[in-house]
Structure formats: C-alpha cells, structure tokens
C-alpha atoms as a PDB file:
ATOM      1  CA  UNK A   1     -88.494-169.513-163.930  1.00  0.00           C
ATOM      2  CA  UNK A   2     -91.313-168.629-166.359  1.00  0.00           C
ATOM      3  CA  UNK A   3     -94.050-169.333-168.695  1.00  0.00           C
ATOM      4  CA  UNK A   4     -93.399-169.155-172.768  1.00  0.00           C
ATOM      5  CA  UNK A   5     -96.496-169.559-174.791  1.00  0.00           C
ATOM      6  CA  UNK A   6     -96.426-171.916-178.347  1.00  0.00           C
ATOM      7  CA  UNK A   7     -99.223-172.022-180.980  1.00  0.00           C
ATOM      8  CA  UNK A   8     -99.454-174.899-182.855  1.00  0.00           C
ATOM      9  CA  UNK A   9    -101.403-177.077-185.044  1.00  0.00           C
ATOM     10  CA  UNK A  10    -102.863-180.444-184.302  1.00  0.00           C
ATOM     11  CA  UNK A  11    -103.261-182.885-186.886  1.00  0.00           C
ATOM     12  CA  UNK A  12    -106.000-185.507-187.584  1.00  0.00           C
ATOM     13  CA  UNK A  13    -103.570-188.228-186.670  1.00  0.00           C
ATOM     14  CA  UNK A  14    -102.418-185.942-183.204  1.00  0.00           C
ATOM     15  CA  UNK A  15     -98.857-185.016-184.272  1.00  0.00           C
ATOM     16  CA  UNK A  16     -98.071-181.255-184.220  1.00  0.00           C
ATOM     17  CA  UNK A  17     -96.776-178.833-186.577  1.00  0.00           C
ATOM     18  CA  UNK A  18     -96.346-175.101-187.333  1.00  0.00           C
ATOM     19  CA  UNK A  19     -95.374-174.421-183.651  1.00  0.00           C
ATOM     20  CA  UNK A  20     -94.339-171.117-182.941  1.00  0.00           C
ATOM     21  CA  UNK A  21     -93.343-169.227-180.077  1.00  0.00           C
ATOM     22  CA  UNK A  22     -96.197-166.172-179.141  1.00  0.00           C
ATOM     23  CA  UNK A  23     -94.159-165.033-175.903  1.00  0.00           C
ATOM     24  CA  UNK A  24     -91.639-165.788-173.949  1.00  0.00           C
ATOM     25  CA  UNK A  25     -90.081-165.002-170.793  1.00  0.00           C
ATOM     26  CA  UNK A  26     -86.544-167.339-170.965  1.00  0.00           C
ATOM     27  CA  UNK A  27     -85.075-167.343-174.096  1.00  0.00           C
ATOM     28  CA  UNK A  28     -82.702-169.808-173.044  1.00  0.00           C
ATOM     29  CA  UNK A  29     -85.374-172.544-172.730  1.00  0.00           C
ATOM     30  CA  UNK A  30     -87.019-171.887-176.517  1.00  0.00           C
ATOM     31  CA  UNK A  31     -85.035-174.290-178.279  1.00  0.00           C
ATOM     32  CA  UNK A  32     -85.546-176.968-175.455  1.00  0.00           C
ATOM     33  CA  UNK A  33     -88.890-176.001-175.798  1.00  0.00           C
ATOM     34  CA  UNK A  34     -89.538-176.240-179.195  1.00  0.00           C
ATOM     35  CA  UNK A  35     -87.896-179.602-179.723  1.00  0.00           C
ATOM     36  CA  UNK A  36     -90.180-180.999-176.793  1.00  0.00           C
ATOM     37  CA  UNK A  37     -93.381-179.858-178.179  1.00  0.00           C
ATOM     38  CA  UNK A  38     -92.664-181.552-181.836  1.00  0.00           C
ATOM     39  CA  UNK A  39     -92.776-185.440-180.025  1.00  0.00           C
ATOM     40  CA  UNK A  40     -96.008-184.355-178.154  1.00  0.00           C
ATOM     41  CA  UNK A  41     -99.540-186.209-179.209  1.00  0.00           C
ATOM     42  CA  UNK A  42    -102.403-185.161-178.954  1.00  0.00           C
ATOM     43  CA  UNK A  43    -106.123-186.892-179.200  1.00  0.00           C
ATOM     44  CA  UNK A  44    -107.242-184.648-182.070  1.00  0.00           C
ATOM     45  CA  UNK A  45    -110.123-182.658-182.545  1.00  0.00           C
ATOM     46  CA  UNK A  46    -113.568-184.402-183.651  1.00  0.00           C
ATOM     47  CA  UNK A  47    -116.051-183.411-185.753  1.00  0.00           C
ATOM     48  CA  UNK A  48    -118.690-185.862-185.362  1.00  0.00           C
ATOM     49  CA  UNK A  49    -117.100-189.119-186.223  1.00  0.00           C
ATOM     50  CA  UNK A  50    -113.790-187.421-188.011  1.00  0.00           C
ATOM     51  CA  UNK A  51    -110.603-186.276-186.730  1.00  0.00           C
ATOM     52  CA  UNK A  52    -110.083-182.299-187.884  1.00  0.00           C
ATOM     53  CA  UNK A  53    -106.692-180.410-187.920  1.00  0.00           C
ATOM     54  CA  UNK A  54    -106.991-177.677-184.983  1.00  0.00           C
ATOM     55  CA  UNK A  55    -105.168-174.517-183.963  1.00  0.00           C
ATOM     56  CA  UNK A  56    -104.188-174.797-180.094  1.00  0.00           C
ATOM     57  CA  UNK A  57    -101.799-172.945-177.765  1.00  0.00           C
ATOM     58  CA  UNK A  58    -100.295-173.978-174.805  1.00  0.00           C
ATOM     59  CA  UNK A  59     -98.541-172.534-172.391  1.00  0.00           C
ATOM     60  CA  UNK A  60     -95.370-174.508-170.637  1.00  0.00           C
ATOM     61  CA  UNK A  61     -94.176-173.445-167.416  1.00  0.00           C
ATOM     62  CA  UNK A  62     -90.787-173.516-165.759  1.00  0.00           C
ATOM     63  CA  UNK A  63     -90.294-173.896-162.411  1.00  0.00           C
ATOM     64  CA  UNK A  64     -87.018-174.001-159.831  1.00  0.00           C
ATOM     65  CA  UNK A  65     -87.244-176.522-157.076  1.00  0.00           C
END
C-alpha cells in the first residue's frame, strides 16, 4: 500500500510526456507506474478556443483488498 506522486506534462493533443516520479512510497510499483501513466489521455488545457501544453501532477494510490 501507498501513494507515489508523478509530474508530468500534458500536451495540446492530451498525450503525456516528461513524467517523473516526485515521491514515492513503493519502489516496486514505479516502473508499473510509469509505463501506465505514458497511455493515459487527458482533455488538455484551454486557453480560450486553443489547446495549451500544461504541467500537472497526480498522485496514484495503491491499495490491498
């Protein structure tokens, strides 16, 4: 169990790079991690009318049932 926190960038077309790892507290799960996050989309940021890169972080949480 535990929470590891990624910083990444969105793109104008909602696919992510530059993610990076900020803290951690299983370091078994960061490369499970990691590979997850790079298949995520997001709806990107707006400015007005246009879609603008963005700097986000988002915690993922992991959880025993």
């Amino acid at each position: 169990m535990g929470d590891t926190t990624v910083a990444m960038t969105v793109l104008t077309d909602g696919s992510v790079t530059d993610i990076r790892l900020i803290g951690t507290a299983t370091r078994s799960m960061d490369d499970a991690t990691l590979q997850t996050l790079k298949g995520w989309k997001f709806k990107p940021a707006m400015c007005g009318s246009e879609p603008v890169a963005s700097d986000i972080e988002v915690v993922v949480s992991f959880r025993l049932r």
